[in-house]
N, C-alpha and C. Protein backbone atom coordinates (compact mmCIF):
# COMPACT_ATOMS: atom_id res chain seq x y z
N UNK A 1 -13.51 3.26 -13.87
CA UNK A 1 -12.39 2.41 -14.18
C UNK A 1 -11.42 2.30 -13.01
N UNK A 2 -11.43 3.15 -12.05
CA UNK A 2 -10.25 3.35 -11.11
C UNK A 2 -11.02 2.40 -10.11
N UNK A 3 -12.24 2.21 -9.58
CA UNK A 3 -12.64 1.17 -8.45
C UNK A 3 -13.30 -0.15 -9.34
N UNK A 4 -12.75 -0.26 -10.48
CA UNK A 4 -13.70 -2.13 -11.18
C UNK A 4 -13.15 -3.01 -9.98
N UNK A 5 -13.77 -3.57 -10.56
CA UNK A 5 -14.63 -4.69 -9.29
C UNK A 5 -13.84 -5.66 -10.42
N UNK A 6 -13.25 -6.64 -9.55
CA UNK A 6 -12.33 -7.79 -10.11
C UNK A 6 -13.04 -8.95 -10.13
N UNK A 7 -14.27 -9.41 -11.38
CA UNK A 7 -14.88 -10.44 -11.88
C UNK A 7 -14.57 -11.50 -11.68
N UNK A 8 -14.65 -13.02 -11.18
CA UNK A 8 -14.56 -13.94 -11.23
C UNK A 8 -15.60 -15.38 -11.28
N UNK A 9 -15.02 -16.65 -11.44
CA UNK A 9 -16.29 -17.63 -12.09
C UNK A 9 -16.97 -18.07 -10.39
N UNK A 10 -16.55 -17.95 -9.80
CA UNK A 10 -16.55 -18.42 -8.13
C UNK A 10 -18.11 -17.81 -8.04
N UNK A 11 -18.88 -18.67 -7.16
CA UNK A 11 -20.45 -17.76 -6.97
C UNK A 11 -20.22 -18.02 -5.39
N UNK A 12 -20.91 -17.63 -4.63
CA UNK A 12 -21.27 -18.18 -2.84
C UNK A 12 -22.91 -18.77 -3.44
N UNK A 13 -23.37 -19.66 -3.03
CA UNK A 13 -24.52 -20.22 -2.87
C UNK A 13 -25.04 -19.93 -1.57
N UNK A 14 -25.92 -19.69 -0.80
CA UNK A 14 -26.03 -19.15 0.67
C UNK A 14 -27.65 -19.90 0.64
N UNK A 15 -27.77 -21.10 1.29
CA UNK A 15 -28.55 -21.59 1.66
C UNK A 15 -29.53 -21.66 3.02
N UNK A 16 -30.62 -21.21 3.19
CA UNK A 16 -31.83 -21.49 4.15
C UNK A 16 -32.74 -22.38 3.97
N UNK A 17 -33.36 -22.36 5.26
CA UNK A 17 -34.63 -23.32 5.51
C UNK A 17 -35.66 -23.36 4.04
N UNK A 18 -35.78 -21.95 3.71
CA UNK A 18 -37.13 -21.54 2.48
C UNK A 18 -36.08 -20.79 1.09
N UNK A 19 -35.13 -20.94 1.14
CA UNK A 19 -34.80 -20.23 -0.05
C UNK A 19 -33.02 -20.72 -0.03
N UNK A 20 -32.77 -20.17 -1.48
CA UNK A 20 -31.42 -20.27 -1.88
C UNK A 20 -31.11 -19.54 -2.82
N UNK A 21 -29.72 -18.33 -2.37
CA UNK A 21 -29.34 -17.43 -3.20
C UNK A 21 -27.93 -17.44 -3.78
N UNK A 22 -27.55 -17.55 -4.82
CA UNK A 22 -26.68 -18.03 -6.06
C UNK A 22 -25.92 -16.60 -6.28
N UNK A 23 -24.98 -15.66 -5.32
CA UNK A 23 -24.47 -14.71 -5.73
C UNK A 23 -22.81 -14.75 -6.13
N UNK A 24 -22.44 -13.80 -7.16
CA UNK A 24 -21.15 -13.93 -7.83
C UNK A 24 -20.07 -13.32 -6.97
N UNK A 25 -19.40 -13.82 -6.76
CA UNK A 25 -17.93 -13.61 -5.94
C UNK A 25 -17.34 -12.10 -6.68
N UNK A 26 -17.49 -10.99 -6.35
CA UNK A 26 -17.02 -9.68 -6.65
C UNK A 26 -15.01 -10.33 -6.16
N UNK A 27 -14.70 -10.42 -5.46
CA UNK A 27 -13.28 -10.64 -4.77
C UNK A 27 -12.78 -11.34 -3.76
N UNK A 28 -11.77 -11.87 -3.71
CA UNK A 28 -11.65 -12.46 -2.33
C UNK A 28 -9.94 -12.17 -1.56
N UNK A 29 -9.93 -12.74 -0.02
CA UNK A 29 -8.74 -12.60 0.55
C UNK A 29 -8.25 -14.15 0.53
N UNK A 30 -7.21 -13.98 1.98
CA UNK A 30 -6.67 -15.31 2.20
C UNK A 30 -8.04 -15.61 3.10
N UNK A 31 -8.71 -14.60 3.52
CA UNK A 31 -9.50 -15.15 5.19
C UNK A 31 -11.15 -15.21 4.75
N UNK A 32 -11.46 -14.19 3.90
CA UNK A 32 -13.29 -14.32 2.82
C UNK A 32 -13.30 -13.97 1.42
N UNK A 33 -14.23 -13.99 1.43
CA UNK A 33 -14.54 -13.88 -0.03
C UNK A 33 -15.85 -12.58 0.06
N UNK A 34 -16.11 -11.73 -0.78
CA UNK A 34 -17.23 -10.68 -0.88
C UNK A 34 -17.58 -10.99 -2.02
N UNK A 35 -19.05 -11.11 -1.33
CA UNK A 35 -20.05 -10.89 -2.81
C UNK A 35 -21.24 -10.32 -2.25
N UNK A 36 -21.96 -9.80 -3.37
CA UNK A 36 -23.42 -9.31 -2.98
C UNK A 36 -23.38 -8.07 -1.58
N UNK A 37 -22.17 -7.70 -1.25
CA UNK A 37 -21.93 -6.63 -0.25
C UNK A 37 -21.88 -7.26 1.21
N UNK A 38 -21.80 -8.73 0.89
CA UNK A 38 -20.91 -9.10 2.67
C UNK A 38 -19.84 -9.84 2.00
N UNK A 39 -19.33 -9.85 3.50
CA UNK A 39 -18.15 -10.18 3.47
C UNK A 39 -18.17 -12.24 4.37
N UNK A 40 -17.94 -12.85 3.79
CA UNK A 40 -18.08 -14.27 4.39
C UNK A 40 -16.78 -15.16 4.41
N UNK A 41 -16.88 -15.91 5.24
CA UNK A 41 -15.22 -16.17 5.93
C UNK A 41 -15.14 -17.46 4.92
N UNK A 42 -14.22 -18.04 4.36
CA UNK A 42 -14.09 -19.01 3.48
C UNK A 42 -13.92 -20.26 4.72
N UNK A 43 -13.58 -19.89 6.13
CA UNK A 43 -13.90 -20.90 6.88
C UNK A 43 -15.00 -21.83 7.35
N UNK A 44 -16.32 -20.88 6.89
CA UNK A 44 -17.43 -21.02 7.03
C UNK A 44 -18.07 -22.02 5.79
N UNK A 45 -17.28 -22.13 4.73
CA UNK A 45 -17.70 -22.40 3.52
C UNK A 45 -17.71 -23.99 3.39
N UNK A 46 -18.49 -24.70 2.41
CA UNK A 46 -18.04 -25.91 1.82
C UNK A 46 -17.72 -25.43 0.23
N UNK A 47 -16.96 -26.09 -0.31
CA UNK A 47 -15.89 -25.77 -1.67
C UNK A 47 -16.17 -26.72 -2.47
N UNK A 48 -17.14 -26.13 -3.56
CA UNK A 48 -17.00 -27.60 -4.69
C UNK A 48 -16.23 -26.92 -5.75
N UNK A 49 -16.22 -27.51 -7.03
CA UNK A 49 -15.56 -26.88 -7.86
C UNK A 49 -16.29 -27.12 -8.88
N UNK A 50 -16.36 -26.46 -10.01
CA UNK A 50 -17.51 -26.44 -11.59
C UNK A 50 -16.30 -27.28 -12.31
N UNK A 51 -16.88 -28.49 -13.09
CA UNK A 51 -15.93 -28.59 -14.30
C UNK A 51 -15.65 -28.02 -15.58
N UNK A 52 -16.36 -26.85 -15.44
CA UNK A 52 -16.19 -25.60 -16.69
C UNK A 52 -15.24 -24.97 -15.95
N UNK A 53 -14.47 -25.08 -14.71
CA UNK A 53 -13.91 -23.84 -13.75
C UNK A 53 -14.59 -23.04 -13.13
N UNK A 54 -13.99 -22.16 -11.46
CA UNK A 54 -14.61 -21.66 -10.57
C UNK A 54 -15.30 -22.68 -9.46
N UNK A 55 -15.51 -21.31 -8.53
CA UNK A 55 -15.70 -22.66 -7.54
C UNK A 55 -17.53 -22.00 -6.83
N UNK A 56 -17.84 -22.67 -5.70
CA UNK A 56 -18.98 -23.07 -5.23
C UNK A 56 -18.52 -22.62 -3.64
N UNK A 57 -18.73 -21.26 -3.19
CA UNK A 57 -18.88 -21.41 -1.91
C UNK A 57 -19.91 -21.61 -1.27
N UNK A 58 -20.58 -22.68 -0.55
CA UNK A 58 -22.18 -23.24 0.18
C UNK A 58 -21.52 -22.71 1.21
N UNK A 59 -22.93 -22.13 1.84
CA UNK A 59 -22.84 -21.19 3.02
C UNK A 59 -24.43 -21.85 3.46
N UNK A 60 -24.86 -22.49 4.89
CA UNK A 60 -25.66 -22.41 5.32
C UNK A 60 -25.75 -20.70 6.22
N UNK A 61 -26.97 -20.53 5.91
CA UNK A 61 -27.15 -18.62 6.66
C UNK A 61 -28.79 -18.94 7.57
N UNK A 62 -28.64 -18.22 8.49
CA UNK A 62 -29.52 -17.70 9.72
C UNK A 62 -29.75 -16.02 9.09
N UNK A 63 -30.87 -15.36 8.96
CA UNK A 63 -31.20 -14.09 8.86
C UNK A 63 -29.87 -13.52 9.43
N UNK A 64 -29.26 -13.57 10.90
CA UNK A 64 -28.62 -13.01 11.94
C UNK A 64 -27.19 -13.06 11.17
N UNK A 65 -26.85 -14.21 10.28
CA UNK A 65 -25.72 -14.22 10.25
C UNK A 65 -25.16 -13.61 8.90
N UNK A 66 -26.41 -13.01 8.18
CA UNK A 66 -25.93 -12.15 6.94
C UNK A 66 -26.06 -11.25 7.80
N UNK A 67 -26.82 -10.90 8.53
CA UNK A 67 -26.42 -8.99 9.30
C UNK A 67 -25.05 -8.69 9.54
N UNK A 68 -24.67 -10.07 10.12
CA UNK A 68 -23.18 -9.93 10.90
C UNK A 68 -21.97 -9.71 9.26
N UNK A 69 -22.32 -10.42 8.72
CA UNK A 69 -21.61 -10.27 7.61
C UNK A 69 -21.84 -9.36 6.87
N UNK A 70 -22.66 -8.40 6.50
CA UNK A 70 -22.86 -7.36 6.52
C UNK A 70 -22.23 -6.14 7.04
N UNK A 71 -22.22 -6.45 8.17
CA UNK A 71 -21.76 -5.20 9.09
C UNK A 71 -20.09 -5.28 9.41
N UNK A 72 -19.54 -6.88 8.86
CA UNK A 72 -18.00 -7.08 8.47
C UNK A 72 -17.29 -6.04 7.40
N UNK A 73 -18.29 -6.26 6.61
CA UNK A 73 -18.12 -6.01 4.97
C UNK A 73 -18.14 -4.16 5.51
N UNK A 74 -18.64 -3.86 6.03
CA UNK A 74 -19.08 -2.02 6.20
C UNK A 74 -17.98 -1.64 6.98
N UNK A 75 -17.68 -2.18 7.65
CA UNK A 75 -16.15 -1.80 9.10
C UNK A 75 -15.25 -1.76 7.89
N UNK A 76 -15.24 -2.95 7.17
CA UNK A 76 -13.59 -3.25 6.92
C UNK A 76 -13.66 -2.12 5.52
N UNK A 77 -15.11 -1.83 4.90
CA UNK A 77 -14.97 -0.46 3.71
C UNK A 77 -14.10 0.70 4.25
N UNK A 78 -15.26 0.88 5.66
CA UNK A 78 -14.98 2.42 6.11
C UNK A 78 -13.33 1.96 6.66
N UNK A 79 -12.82 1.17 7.38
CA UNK A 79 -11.36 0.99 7.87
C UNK A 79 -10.50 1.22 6.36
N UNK A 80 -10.70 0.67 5.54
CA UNK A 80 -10.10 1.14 4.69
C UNK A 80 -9.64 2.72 3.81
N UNK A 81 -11.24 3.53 4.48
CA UNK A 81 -11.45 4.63 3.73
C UNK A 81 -10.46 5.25 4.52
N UNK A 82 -11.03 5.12 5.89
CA UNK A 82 -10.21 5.51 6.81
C UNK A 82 -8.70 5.65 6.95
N UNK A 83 -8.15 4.53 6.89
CA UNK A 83 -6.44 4.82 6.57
C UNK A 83 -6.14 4.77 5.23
N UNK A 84 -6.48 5.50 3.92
CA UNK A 84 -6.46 5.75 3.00
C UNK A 84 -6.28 7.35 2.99
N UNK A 85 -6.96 7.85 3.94
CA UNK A 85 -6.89 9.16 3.54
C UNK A 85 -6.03 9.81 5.38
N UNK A 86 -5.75 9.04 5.96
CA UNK A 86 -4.88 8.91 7.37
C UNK A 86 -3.65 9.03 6.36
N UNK A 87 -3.47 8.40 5.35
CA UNK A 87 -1.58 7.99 4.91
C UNK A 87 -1.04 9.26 5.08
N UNK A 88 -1.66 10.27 4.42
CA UNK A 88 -0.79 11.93 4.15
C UNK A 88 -0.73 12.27 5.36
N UNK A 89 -1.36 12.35 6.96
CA UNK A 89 -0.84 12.51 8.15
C UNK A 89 0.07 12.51 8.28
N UNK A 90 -0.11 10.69 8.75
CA UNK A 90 0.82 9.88 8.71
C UNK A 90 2.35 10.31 8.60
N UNK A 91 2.63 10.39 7.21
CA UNK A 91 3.34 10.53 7.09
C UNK A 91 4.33 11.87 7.02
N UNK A 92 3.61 12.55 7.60
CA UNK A 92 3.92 13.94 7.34
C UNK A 92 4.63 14.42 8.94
N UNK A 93 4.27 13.37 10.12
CA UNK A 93 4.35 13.34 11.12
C UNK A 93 5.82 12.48 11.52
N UNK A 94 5.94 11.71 10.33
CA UNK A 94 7.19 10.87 10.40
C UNK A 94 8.12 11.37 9.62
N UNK A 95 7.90 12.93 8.82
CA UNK A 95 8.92 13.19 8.98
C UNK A 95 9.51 14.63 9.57
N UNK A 96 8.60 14.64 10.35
CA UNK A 96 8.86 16.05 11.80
C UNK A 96 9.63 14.79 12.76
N UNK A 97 9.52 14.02 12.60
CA UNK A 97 10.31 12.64 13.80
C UNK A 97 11.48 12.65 13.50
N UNK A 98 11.28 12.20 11.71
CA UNK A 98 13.06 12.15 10.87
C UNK A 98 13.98 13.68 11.48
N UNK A 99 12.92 14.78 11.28
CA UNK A 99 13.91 16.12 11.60
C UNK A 99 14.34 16.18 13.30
N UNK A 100 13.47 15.64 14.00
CA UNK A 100 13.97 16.02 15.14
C UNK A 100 14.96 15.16 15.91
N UNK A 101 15.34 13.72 15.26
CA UNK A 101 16.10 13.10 15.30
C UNK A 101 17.42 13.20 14.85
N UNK A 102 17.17 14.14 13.98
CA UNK A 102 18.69 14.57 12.84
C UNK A 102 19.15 15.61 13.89
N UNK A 103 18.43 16.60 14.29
CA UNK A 103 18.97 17.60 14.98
C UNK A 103 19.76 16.93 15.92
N UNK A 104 18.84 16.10 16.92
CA UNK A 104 19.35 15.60 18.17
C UNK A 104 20.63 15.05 18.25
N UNK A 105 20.59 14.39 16.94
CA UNK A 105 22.27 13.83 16.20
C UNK A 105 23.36 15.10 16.04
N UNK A 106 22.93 15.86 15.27
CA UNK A 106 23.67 16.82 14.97
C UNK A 106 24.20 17.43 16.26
N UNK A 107 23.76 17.83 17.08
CA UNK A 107 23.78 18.51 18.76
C UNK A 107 24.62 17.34 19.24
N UNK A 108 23.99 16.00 19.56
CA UNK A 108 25.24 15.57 20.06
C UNK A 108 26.60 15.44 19.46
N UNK A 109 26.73 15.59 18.34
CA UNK A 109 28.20 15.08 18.34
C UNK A 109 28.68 16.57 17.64
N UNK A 110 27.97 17.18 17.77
CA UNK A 110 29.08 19.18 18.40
C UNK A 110 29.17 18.80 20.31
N UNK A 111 28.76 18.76 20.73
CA UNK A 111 28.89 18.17 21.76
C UNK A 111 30.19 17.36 22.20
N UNK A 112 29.78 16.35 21.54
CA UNK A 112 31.38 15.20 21.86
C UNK A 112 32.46 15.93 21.17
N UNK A 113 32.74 16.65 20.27
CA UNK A 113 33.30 17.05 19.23
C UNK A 113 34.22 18.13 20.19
N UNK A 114 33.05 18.94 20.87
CA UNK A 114 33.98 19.89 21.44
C UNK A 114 34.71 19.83 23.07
C-alpha cells in the first residue's frame, strides 16, 4: 500500500515495423510518462484522446530506443533511491553549519561588546 502505483485510463501505444504494443500508463510528469518500466518523453509522443476518456500516447520505437528508455527509467529509480535515503545526511550536516554559525555570531558580538 505504501508504493501503489497511481492507475490511470492513458495507455502508450509503441509502434514498429512488425508489431504493436498497447501498454497502460502506471504515471506521469510534466516531461514523460512511465509505463511498462520505461520512461518516454511526452515530447516524443502523438496525443489522441478516447471518447470514453484517457488518452493515446503513439510512440514510433527502434529496438535502440526502448533500451534508452529503459535505462532513463533505471537512473531516475536509483537517483531517487539515492537522495531518499541521502536526506538524513543531509541534513544532519546542515545543522553542524546552523551551530557553527551561531557560535561565530555569538563570538563576534562578545567581541564588539567588549
Amino acid at each position: 500500500m505504501l508504493f501503489k502505483k497511481r492507475t490511470t485510463m492513458d495507455v502508450a501505444i509503441l509502434v514498429n515495423d512488425r508489431e504493436i504494443r498497447e501498454v497502460p500508463v502506471e504515471d506521469e510528469t510534466g516531461e514523460a510518462i512511465f509505463a511498462g518500466g520505461l520512461s518516454l518523453p511526452k515530447a516524443d509522443a502523438q496525443v489522441r484522446y478516447f471518447p470514453s476518456g484517457g488518452r493515446a500516447y503513439i510512440y514510433g520505437y527502434t529496438p535502440e530506443y526502448l533500451v534508452e528508455c529503459e535505462n532513463v527509467a533505471r537512473l531516475e529509480r536509483s537517483t531517487v533511491l539515492r537522495n531518499l535515503f541521502d536526506y538524513g545526511a543531509a541534513a544532519r550536516t546542515a545543522n553542524i553549519q546552523f551551530y557553527v554559525m551561531m557560535g561565530a555570531l555569538i563570538i563576534t558580538i562578545f567581541l564588539l561588546r567588549g
